[in-house]
Protein backbone atom coordinates (compact mmCIF):
# COMPACT_ATOMS: atom_id res chain seq x y z
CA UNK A 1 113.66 97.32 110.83
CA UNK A 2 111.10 97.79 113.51
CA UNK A 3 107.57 96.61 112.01
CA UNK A 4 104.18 97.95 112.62
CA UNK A 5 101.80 95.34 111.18
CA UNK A 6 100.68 92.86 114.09
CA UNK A 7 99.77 89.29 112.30
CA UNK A 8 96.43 89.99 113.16
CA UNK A 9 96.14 92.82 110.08
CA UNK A 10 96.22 90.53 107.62
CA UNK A 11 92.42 90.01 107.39
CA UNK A 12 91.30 89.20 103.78
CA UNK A 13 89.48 92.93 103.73
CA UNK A 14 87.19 93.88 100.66
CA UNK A 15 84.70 96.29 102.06
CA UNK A 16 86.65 99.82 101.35
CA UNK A 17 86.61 101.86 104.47
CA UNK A 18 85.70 105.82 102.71
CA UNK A 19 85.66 107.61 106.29
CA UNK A 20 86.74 106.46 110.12
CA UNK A 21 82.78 106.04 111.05
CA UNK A 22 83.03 102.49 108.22
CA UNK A 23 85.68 100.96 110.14
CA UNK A 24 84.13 98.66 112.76
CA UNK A 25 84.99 99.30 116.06
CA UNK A 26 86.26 95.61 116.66
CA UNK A 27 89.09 96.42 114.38
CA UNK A 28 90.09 99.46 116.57
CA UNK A 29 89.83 97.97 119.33
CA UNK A 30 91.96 94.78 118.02
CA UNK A 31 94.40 96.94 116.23
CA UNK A 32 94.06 95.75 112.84
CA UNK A 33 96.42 96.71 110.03
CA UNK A 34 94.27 97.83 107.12
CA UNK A 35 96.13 98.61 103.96
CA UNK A 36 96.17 101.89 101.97
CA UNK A 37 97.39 104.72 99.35
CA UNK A 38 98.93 107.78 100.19
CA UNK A 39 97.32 110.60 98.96
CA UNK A 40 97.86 113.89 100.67
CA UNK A 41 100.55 114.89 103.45
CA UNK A 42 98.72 117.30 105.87
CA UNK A 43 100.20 119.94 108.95
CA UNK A 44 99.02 117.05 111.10
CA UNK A 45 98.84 113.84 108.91
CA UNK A 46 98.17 112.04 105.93
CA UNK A 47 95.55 111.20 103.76
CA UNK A 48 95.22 107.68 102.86
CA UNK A 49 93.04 106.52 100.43
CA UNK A 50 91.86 102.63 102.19
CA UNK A 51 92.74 99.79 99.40
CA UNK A 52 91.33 96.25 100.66
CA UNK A 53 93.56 93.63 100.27
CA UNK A 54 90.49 92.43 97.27
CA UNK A 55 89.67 95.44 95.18
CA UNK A 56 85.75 94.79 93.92
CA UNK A 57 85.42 95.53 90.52
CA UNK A 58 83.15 98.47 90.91
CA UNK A 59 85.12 100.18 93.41
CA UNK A 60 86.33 103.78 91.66
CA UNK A 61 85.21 106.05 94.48
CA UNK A 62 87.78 108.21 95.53
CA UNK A 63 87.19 108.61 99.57
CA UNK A 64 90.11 110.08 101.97
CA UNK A 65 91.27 108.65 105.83
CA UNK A 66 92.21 111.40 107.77
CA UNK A 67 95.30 109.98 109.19
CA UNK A 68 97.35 111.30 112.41
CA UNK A 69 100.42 109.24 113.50
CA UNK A 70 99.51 108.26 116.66
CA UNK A 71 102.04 108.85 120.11
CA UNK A 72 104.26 112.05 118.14
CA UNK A 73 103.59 115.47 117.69
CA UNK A 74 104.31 116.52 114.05
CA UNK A 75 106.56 119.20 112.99
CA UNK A 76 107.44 121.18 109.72
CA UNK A 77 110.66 119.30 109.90
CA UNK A 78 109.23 115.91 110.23
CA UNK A 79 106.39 116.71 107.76
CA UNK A 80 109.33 117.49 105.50
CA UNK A 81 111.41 114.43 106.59
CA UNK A 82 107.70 112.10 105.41
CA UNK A 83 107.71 113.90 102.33
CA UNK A 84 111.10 112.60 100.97
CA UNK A 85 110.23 108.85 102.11
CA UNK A 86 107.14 108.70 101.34
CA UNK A 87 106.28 109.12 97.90
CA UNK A 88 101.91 109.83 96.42
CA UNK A 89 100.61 106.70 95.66
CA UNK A 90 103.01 104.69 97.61
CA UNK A 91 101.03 101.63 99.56
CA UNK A 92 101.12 102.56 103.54
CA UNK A 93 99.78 100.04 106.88
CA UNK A 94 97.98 101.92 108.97
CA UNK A 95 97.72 100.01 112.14
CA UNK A 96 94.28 101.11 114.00
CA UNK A 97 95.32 102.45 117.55
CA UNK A 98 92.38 104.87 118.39
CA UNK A 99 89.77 106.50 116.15
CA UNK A 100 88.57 110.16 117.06
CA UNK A 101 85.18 111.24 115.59
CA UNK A 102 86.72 111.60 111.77
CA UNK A 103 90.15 111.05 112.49
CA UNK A 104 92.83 107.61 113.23
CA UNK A 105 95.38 107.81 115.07
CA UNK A 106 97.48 104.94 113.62
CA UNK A 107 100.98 103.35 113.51
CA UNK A 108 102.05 104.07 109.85
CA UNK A 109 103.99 101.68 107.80
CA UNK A 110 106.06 101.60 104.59
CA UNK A 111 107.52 98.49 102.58
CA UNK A 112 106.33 95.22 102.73
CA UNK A 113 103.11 93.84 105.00
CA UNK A 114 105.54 91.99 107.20
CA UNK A 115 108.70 93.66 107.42
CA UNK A 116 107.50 97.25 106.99
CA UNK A 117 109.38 100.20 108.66
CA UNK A 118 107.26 101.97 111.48
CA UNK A 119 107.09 106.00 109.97
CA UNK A 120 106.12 106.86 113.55
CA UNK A 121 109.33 105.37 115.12
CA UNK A 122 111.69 106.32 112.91
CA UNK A 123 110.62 109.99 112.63
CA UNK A 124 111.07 109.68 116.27
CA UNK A 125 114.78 108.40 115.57
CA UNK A 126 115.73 111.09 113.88
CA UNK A 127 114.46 113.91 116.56
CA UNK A 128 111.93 115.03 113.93
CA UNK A 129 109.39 115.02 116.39
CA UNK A 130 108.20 114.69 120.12
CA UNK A 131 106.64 112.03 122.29
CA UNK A 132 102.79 113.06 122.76
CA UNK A 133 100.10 111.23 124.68
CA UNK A 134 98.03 108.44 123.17
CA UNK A 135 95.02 110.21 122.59
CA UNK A 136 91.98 108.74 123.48
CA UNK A 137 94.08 105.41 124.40
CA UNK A 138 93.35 103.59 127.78
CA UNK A 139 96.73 104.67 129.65
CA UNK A 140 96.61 101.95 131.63
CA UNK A 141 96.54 99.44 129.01
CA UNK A 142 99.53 97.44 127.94
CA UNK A 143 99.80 98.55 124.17
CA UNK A 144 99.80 102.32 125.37
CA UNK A 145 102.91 102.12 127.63
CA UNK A 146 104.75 99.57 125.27
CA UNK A 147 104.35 101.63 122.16
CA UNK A 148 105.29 105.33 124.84
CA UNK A 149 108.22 103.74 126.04
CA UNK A 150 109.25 102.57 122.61
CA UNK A 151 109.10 105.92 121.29
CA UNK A 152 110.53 107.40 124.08
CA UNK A 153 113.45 105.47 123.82
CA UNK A 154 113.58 106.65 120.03
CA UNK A 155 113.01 110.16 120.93
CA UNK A 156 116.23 109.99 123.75
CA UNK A 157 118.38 108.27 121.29
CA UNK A 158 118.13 110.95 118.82
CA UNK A 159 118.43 113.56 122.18
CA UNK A 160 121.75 111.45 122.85
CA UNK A 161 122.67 112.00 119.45
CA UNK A 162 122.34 115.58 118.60
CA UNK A 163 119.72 114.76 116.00
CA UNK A 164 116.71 116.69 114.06
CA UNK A 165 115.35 118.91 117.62
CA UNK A 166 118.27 118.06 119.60
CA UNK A 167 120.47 119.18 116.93
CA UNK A 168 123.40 121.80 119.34
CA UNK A 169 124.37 124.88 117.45
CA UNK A 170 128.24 125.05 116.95
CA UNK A 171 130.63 127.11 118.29
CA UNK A 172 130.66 129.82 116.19
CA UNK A 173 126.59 129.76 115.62
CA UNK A 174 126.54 130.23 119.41
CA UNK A 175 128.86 133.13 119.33
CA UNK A 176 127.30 134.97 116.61
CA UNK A 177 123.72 134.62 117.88
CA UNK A 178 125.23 136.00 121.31
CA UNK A 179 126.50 138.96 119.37
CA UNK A 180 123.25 139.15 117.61
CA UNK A 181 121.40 139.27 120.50
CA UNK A 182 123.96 141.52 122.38
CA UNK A 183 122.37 145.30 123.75
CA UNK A 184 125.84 147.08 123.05
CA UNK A 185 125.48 145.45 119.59
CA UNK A 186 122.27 146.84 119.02
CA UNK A 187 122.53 150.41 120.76
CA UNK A 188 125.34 150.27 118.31
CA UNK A 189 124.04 149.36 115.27
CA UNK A 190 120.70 151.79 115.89
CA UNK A 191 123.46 154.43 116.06
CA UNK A 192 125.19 154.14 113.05
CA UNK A 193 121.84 154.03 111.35
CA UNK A 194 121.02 157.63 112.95
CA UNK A 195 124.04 159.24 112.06
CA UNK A 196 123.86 157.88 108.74
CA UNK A 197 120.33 159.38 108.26
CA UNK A 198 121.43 162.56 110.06
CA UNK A 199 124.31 162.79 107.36
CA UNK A 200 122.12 161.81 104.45
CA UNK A 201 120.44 165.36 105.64
């Protein structure tokens, strides 16, 4: 289980954060968990609605994080692979790493506050995705090469094991996108196809 909520997240929040700009900058720059509701998956993200861990009464707004998982590059696959475990609605911990005018780039969490799996990690695991840059993230600063080398190692293990990206083609996939790809093939196959026509005539 490899977690993603530091013990410092679990501030008693009730101001609801409706857009990056609300979330003060100490708790970006502290890395704060802050506690939400999955709304939308996105080409590049999620959309979280923010739920404080005290819901005011009043509170009915419906206001949308624009959420990118911070340190991978998403792809269709992985988008697809965060669409079967994570379900709309489901509660998510979005651990602050760096916000970027309207957008934060977070560690994303599933299950419970303490023990919740780390989405960005285990996408990694499964070779759904690739190792990017911290953007906007001090690279000299300790949380930036712990969390690169972390998913690095992630990203190698699923390389090591034929996984997701590093998936090999087999034998006979090889062979047949060989023959597929094969001039003789094709100056054959564009043959046939005049002679046909020339016949059809």
């Amino acid at each position: 289980m490899f977690t993603c909520l530091g013990l410092a997240g679990l501030l008693i929040i009730i101001t609801k954060f409706g857009t990056a700009a609300d979330i003060p900058t100490r708790f970006i720059e502290r890395n704060i968990s802050i506690r939400g509701r999955l709304s939308n998956i996105t080409e590049k993200g999620l959309e979280v609605e923010h739920i404080p861990i005290y819901v005011p009464l009043l509170s009915h707004s419906l206001t949308l994080l624009d959420v990118r998982l911070a340190g991978v590059e998403l792809t269709a696959e992985g988008q697809d692979w965060i669409g079967q475990q994570l379900k709309p609605a489901e509660t998510v911990w979005l651990r602050l790493i760096v916000r970027q005018n309207e957008t934060l780039h977070s560690l994303v969490g599933h299950g419970k506050a303490l023990s919740n799996t780390c989405v960005n990690e285990e996408i990694s695991r499964h070779g759904l995705t690739r190792t990017s840059p911290f953007v906007g993230l001090d690279p000299h600063s300790r949380i930036y090469w712990r969390l690169y080398k972390r998913f690095l190692r992630a990203e190698s293990r699923a390389e090591k094991n034929g996984k997701g990206l590093w998936k090999e083609e087999s034998r006979w996939e090889r062979a047949a996108n060989v023959l597929k790809n094969n001039m003789l093939v094709i100056s054959v196959k564009k043959l046939f196809k005049w002679t046909s026509g020339t016949k059809e005539k």
